[in-house]
Protein backbone atom coordinates (compact mmCIF):
# COMPACT_ATOMS: atom_id res chain seq x y z
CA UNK A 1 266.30 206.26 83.35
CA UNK A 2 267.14 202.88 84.25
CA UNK A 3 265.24 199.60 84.09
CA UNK A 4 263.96 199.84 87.40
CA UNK A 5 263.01 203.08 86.97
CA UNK A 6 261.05 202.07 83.73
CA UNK A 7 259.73 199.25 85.37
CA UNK A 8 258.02 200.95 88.07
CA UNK A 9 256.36 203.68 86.02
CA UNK A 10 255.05 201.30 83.11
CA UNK A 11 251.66 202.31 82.78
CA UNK A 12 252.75 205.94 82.16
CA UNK A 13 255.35 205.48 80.14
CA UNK A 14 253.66 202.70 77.35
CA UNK A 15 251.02 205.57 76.46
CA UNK A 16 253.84 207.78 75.75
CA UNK A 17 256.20 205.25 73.89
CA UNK A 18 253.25 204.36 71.70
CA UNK A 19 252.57 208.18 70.78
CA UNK A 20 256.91 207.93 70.28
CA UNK A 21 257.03 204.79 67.92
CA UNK A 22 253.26 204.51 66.32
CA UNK A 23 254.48 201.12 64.68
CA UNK A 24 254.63 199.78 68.04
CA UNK A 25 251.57 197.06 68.58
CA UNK A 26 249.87 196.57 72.16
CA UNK A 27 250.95 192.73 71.43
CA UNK A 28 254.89 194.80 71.42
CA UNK A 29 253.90 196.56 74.60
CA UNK A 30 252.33 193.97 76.52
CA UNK A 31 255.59 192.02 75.99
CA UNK A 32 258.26 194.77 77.02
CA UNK A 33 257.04 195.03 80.17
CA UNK A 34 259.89 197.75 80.68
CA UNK A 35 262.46 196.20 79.24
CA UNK A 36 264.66 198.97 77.35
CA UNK A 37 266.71 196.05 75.37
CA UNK A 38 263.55 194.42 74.64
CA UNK A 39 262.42 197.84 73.40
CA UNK A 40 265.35 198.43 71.38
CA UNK A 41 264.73 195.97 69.24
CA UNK A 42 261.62 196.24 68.70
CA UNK A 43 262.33 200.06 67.73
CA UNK A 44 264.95 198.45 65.45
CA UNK A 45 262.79 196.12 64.07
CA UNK A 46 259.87 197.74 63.09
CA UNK A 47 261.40 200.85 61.76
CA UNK A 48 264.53 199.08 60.06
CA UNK A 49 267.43 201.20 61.48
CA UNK A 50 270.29 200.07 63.18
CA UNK A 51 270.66 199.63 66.96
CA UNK A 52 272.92 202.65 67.60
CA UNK A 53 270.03 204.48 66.14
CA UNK A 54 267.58 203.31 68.20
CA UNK A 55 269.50 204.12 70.88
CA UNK A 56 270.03 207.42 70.05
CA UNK A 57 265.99 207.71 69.77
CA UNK A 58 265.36 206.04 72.70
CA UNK A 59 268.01 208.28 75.09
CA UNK A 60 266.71 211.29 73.69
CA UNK A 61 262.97 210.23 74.79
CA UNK A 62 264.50 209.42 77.99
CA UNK A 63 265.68 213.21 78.10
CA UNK A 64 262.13 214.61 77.37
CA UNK A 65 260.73 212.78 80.53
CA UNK A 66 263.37 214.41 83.07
């Protein structure tokens, strides 16, 4: 899924991202406004693994919505 992809189907997808990453706050999610680097971080951040891990998380959430 790409950014503008994300983008356009924001409202759907936050719900499901927060069920995804629970340490997530609305404050995070009104911020990333569907941006996946944005969200990458933030994955990174609050659960203190690297970026390629993230990543890997983040693709394979990707996968469950196609």
């Amino acid at each position: 899924m790409n950014e503008d992809q994300i983008k356009g189907k924001w409202k759907q997808l936050s719900g499901r991202i927060k069920a995804q990453w629970g340490k997530l706050t609305d404050d995070d999610l009104a911020q990333l406004e569907g941006d996946r680097d944005y969200l990458l971080g933030k994955i990174q951040e609050r659960y203190g693994i690297t970026r390629e891990r993230a990543e890997e998380q983040l693709r394979a959430f990707e996968n469950q919505l196609h």
